[in-house]
C-alpha atoms as a PDB file:
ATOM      1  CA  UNK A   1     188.213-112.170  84.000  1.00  0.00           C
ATOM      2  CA  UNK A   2     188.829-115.569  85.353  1.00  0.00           C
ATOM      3  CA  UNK A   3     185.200-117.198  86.015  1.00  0.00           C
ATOM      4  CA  UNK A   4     185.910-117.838  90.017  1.00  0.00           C
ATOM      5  CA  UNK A   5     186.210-113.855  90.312  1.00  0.00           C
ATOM      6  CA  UNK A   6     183.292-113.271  88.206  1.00  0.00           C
ATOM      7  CA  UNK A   7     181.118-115.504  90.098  1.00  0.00           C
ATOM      8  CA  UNK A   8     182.360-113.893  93.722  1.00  0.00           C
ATOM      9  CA  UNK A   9     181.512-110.538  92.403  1.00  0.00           C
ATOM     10  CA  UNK A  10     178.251-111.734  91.537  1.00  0.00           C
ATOM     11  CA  UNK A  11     177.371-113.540  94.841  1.00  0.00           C
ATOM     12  CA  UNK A  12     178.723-110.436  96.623  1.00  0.00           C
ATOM     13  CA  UNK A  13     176.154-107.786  94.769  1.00  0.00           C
ATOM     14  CA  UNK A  14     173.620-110.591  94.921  1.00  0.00           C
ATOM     15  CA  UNK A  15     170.923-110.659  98.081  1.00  0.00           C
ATOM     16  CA  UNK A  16     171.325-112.710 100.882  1.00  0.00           C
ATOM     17  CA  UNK A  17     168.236-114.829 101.801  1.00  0.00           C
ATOM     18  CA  UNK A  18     167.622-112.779 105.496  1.00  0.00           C
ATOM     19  CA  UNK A  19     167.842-109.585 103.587  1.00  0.00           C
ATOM     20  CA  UNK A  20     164.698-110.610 100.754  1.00  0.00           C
ATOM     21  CA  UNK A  21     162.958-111.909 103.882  1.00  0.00           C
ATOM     22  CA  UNK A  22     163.489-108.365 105.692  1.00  0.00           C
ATOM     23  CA  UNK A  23     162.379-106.720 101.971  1.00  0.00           C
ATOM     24  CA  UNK A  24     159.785-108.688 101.582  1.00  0.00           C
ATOM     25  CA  UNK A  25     158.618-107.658 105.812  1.00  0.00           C
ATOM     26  CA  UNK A  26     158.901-104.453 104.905  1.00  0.00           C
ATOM     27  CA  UNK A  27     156.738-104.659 101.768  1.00  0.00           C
ATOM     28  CA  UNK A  28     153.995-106.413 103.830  1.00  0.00           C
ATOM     29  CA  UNK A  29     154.229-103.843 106.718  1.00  0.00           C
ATOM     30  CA  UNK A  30     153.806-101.081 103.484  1.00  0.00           C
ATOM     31  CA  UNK A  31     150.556-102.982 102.251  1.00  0.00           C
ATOM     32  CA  UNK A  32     149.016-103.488 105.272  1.00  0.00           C
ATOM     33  CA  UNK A  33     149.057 -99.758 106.499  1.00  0.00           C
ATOM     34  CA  UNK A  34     148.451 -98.697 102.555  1.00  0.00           C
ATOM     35  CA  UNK A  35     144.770-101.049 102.191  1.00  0.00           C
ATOM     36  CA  UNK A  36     142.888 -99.597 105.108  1.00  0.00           C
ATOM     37  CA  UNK A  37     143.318 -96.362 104.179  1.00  0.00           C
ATOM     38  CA  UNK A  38     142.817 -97.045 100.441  1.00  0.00           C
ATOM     39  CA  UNK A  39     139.747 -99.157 101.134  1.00  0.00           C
ATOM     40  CA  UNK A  40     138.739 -95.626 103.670  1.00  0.00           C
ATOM     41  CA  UNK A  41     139.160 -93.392 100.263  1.00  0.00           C
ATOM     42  CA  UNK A  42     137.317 -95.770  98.276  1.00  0.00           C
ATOM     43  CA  UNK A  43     134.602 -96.113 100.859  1.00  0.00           C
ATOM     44  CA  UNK A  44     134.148 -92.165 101.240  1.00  0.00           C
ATOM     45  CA  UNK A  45     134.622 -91.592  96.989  1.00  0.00           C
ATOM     46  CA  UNK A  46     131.345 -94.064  96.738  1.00  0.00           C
ATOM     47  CA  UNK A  47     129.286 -92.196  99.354  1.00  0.00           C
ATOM     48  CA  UNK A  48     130.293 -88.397  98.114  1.00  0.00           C
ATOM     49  CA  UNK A  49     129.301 -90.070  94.167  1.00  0.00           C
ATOM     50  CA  UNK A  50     126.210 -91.950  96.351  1.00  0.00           C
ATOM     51  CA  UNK A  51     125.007 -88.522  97.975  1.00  0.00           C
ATOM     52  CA  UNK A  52     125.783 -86.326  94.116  1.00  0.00           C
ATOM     53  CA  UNK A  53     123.274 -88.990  92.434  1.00  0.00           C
ATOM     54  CA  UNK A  54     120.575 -87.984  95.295  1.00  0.00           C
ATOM     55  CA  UNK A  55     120.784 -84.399  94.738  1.00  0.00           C
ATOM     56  CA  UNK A  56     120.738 -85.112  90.893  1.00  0.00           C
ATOM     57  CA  UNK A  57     117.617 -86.503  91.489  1.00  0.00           C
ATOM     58  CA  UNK A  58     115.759 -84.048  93.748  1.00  0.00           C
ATOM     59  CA  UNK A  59     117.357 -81.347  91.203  1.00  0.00           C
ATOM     60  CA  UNK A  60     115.615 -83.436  88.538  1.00  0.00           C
ATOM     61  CA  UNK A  61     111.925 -83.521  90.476  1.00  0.00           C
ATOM     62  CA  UNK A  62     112.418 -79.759  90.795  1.00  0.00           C
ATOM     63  CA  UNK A  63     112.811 -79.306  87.281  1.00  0.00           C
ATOM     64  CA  UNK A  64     110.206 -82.247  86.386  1.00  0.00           C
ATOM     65  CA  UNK A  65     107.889 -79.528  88.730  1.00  0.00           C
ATOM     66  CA  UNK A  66     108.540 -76.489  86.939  1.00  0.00           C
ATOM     67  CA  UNK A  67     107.457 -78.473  83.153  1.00  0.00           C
ATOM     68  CA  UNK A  68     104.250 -79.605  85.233  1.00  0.00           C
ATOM     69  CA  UNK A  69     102.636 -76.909  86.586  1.00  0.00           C
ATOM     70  CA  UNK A  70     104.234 -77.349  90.099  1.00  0.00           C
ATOM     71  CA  UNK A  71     103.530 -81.018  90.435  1.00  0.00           C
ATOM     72  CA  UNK A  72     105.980 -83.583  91.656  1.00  0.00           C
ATOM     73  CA  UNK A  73     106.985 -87.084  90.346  1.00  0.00           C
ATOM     74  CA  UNK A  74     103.707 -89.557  90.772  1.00  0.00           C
ATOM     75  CA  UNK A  75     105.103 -91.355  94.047  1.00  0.00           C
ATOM     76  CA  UNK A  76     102.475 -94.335  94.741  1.00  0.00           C
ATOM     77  CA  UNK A  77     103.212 -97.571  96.388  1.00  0.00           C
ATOM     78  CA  UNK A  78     102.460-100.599  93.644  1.00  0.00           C
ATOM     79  CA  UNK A  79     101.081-102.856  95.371  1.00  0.00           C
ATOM     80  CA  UNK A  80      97.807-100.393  96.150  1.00  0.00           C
ATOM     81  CA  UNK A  81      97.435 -99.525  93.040  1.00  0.00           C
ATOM     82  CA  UNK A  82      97.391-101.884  90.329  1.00  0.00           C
ATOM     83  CA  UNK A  83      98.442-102.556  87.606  1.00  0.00           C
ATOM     84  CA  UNK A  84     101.561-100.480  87.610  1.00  0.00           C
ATOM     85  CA  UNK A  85     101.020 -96.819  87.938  1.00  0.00           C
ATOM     86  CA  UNK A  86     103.296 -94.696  86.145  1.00  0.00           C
ATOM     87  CA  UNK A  87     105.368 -92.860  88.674  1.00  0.00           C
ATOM     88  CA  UNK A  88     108.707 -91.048  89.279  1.00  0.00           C
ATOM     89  CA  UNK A  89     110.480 -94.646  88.535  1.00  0.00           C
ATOM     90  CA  UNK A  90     109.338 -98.057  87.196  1.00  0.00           C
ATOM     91  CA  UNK A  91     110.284-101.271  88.262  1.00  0.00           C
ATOM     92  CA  UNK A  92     110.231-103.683  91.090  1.00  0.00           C
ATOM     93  CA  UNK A  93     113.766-104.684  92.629  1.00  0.00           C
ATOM     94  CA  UNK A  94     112.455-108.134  93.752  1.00  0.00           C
ATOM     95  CA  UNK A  95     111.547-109.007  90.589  1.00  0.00           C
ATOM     96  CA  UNK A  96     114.052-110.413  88.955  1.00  0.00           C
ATOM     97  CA  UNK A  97     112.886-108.796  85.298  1.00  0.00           C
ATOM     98  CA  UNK A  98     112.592-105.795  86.510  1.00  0.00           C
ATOM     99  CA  UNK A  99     115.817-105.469  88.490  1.00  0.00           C
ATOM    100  CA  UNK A 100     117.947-105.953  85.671  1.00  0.00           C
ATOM    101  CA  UNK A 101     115.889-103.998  83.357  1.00  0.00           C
ATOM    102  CA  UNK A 102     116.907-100.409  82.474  1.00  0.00           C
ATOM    103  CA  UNK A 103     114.042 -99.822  80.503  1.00  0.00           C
ATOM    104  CA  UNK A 104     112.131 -99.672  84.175  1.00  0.00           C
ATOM    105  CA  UNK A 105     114.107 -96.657  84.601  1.00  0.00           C
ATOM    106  CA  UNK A 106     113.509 -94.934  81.476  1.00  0.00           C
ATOM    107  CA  UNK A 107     110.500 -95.460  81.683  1.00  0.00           C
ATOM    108  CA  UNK A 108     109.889 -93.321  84.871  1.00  0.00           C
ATOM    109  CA  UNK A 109     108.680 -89.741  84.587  1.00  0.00           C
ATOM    110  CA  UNK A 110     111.608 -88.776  86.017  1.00  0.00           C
ATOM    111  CA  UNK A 111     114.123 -90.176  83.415  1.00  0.00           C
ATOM    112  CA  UNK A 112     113.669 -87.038  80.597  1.00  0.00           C
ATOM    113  CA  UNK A 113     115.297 -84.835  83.850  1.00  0.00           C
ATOM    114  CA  UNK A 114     118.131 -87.508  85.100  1.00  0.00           C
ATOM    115  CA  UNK A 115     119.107 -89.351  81.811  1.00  0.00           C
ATOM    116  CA  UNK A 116     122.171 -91.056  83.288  1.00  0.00           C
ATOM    117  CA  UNK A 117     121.527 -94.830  84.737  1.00  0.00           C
ATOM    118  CA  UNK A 118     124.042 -94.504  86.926  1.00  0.00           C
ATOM    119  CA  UNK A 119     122.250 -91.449  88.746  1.00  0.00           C
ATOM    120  CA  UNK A 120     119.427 -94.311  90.027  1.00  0.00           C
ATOM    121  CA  UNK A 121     122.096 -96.589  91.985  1.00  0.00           C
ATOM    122  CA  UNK A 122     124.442 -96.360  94.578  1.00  0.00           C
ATOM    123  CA  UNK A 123     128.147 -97.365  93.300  1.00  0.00           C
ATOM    124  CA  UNK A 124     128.279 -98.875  97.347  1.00  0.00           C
ATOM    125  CA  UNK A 125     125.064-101.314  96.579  1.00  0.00           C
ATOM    126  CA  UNK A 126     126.693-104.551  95.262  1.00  0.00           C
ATOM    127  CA  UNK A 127     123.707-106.544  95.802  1.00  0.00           C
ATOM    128  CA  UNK A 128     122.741-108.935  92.694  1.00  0.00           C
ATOM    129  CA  UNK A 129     119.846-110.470  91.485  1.00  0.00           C
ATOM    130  CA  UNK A 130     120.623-113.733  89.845  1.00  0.00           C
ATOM    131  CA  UNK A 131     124.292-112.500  89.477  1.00  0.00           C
ATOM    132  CA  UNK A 132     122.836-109.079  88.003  1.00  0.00           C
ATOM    133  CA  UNK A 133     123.346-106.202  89.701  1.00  0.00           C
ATOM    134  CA  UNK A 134     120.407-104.272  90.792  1.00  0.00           C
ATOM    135  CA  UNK A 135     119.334-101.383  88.444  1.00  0.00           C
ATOM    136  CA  UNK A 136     118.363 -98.999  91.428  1.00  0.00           C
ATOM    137  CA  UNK A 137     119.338 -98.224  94.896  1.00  0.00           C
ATOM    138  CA  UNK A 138     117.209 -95.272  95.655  1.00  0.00           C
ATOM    139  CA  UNK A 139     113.421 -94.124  96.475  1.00  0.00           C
ATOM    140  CA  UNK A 140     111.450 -91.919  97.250  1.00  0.00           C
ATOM    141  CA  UNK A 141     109.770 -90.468 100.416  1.00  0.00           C
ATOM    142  CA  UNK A 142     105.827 -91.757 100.777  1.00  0.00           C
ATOM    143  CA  UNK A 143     104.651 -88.708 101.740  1.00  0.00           C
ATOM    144  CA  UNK A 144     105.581 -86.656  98.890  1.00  0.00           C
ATOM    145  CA  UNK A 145     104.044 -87.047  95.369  1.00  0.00           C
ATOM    146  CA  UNK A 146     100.846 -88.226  96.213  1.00  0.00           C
ATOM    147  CA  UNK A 147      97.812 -88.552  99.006  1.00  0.00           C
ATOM    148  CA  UNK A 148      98.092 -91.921  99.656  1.00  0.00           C
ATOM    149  CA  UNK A 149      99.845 -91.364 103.040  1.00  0.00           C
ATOM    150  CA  UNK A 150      96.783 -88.932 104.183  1.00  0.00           C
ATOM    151  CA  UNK A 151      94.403 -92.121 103.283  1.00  0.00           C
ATOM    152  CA  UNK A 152      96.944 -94.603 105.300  1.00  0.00           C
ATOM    153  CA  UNK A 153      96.874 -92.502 108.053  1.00  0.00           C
ATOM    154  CA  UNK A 154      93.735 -90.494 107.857  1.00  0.00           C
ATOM    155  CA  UNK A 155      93.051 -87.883 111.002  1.00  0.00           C
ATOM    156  CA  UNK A 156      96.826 -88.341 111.603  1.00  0.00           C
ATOM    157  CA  UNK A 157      97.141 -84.533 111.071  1.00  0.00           C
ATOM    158  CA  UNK A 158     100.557 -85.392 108.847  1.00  0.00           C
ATOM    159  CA  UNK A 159     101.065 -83.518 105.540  1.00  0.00           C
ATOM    160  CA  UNK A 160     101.622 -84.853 102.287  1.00  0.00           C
ATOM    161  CA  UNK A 161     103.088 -82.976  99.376  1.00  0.00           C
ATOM    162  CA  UNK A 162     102.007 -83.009  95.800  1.00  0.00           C
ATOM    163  CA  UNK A 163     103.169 -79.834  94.710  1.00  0.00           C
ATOM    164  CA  UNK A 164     106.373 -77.666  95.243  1.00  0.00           C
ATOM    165  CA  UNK A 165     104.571 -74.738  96.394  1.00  0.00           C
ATOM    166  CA  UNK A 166     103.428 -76.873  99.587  1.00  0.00           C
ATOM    167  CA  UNK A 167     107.179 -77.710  99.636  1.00  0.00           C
ATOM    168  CA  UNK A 168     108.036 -74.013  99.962  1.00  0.00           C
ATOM    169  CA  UNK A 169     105.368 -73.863 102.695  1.00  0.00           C
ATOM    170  CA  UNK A 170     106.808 -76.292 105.087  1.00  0.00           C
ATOM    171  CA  UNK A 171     110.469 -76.360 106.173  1.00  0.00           C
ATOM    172  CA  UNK A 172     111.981 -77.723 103.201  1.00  0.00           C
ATOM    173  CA  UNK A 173     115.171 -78.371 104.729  1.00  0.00           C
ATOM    174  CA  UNK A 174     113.650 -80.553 107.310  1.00  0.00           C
ATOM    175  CA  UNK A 175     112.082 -82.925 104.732  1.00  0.00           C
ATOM    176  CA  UNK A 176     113.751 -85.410 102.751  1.00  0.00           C
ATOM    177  CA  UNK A 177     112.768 -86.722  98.845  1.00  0.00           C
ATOM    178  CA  UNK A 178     115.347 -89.438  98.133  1.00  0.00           C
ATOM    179  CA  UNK A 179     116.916 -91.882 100.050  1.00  0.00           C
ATOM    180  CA  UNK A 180     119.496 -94.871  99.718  1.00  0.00           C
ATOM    181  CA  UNK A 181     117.381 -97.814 100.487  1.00  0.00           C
ATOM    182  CA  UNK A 182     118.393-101.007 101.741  1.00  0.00           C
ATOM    183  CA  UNK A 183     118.811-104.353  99.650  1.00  0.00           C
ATOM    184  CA  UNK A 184     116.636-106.222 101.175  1.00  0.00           C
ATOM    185  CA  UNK A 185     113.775-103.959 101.280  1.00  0.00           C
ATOM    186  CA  UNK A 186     113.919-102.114  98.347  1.00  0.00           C
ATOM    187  CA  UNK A 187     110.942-102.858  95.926  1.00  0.00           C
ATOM    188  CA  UNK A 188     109.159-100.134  94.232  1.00  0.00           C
ATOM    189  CA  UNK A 189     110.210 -96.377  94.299  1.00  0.00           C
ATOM    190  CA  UNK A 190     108.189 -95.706  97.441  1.00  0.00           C
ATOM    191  CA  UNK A 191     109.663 -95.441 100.967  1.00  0.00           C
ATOM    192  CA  UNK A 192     107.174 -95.903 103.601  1.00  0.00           C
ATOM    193  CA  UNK A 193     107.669 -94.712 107.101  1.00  0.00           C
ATOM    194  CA  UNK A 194     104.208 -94.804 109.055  1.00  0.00           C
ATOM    195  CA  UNK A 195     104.186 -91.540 111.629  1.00  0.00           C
ATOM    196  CA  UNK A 196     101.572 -93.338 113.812  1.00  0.00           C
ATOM    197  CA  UNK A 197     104.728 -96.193 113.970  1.00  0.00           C
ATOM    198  CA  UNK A 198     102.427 -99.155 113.037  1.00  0.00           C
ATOM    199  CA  UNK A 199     105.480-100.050 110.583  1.00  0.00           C
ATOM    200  CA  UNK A 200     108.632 -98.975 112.050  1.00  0.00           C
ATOM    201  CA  UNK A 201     111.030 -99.452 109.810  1.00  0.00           C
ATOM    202  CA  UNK A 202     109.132-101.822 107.043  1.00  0.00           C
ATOM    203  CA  UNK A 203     111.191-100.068 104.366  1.00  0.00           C
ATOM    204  CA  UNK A 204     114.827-100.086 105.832  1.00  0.00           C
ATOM    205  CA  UNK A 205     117.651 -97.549 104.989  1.00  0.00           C
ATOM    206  CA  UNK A 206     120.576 -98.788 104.132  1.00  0.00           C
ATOM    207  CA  UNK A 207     123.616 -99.733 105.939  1.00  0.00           C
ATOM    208  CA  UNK A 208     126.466 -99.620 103.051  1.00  0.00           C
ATOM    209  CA  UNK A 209     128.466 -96.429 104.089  1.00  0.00           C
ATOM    210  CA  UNK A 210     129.772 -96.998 106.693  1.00  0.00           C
ATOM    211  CA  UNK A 211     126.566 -97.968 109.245  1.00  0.00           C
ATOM    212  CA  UNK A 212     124.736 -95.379 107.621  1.00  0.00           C
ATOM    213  CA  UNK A 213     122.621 -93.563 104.522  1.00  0.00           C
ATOM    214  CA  UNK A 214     122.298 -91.108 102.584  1.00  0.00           C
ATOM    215  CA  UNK A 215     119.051 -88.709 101.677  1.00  0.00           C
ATOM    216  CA  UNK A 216     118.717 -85.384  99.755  1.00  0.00           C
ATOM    217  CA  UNK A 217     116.242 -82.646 101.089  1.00  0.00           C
ATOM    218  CA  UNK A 218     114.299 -80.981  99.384  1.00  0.00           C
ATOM    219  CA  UNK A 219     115.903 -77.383  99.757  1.00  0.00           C
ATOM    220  CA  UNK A 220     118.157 -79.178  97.807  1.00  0.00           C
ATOM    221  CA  UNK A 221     120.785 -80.298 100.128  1.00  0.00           C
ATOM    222  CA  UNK A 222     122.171 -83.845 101.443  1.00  0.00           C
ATOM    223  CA  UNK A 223     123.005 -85.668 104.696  1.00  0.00           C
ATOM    224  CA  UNK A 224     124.013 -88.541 106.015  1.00  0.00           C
ATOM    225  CA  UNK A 225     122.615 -90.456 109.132  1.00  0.00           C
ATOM    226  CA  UNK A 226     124.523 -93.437 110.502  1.00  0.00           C
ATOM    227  CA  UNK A 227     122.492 -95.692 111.978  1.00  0.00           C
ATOM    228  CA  UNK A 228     123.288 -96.383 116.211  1.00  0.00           C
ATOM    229  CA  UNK A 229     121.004 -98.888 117.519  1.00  0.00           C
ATOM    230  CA  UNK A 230     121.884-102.556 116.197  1.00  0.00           C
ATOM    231  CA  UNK A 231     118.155-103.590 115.396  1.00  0.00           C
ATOM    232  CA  UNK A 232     118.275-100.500 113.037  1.00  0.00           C
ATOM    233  CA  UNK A 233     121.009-102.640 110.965  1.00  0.00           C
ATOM    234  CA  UNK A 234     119.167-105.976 109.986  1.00  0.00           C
ATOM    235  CA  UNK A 235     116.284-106.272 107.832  1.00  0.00           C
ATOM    236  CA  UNK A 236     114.125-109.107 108.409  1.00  0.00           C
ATOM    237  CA  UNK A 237     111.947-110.316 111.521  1.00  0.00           C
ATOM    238  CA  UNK A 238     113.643-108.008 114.239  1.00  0.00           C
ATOM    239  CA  UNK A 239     111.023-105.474 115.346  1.00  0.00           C
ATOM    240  CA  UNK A 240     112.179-102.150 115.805  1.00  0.00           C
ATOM    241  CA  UNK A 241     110.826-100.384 119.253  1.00  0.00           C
ATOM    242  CA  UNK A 242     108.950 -96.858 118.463  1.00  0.00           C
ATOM    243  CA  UNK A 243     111.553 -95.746 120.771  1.00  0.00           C
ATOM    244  CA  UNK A 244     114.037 -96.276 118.630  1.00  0.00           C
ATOM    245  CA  UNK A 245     116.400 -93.573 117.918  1.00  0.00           C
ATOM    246  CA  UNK A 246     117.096 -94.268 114.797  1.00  0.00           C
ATOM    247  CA  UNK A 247     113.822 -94.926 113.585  1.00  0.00           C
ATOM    248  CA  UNK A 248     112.657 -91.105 115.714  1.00  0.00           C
ATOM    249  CA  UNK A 249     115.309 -88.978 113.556  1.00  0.00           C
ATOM    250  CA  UNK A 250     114.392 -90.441 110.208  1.00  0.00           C
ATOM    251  CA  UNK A 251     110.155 -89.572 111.051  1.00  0.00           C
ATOM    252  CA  UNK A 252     111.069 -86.477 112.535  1.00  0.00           C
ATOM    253  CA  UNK A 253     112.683 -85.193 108.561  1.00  0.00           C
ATOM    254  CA  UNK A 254     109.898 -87.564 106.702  1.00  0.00           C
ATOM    255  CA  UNK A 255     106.877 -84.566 106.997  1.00  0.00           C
ATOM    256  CA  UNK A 256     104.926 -82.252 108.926  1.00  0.00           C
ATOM    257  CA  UNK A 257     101.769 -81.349 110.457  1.00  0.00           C
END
């Protein structure tokens, strides 16, 4: 074949420029109505894996109960009660040796019943501690595994629960154990919300799915609030009203009188 007809037939099967620049429209168009909904199935595949390790762990405090006579995890906040107590987990998330360290969580009486890491941190919670990532993502509520809250708030009327009995009592579907706790207030494994509101929102949920959190009850099942009122979403110096809405729901499934 003479070269001159060769190279025609070439430059005829060949692309023009405006047709790459339509293919390569097209493949832009394709990616950018592909990524929102792949981020969207990413997004909802960390909060279902997010709400499975919360019901791994109130399954494990249920079975933790029924090797100890009825009695939940130790829940007591650190800082009243030093040194360290030995509770449900170990560890303080704004230490920096202790938020990196997975021998905090081992070391909790609730390891032996959830013996998976992964089980104490939300896949969602990227937050790093000198380029670590966090250990855990998760506590539990003050009012349940010890009387500290009745000595907070004594006269208050509120319940605490200690034992799963007292649990079967109450409305157990109306009570949370676990909850997804925000970055920046996450510290020891206990979540304080005061029912006579002198700390509205001092330990924050968190905000990574979506404006919202996760918490497991302890009948057993989970839910997922999202969080409406703007100062619910920011951590720091912002006071949160009483009135809040937010901050009403989340007291109103913390415990009973």
């Amino acid at each position: 074949m003479p070269y001159s007809a060769k190279s025609r037939r070439l430059s005829e099967a060949a692309f023009t420029l405006i047709e790459l620049l339509v293919v390569i429209a097209i493949i832009a168009i394709l990616v950018a109505v592909l990524l929102p909904a792949l981020s969207e199935a990413k997004a909802k595949g960390q909060k279902a894996s997010c709400m499975n390790n919360l019901k791994q762990l109130d399954l494990a405090s249920r079975l933790y109960a029924a090797d100890n006579e009825g009695r939940l995890p130790v829940n007591l906040p650190w800082s009243l009660f030093p040194p360290m107590p030995n509770t449900w987990v170990t560890g303080n998330m704004k230490v920096f040796d202790d938020a990196t360290n997975l021998s905090r969580i081992k070391q909790g009486l609730l390891y032996p019943y959830a013996s998976q890491p992964a089980l104490f941190h939300c896949p969602a919670d990227r937050f790093k501690s000198n380029g670590f990532e966090r250990v855990r993502s998760y506590s539990m509520n003050g009012w349940t595994g010890s009387r500290s809250m009745e000595t907070n708030e004594a006269g208050s009327g509120y319940r605490t629960f200690v034992k799963d009995t007292e649990l079967a009592a109450s409305q157990s579907s109306g009570l949370w154990l676990f909850i997804d706790e925000h970055e920046l207030t996450i510290d020891d494994g206990f979540f304080l919300v005061t029912m006579d509101n002198s700390k509205p929102f001092v330990s924050r949920p968190a905000t990574r799915h979506s404006k919202g959190f996760n918490l497991s009850f302890a009948d057993g099942h989970g839910e997922t609030y999202i969080l409406r009122r703007p100062d619910s979403l920011f951590p720091g110096p912002i006071i949160v009203a009483v009135t809040n809405s937010d901050w009403i729901k989340l007291k109103s499934v913390t415990t009973t009188k």
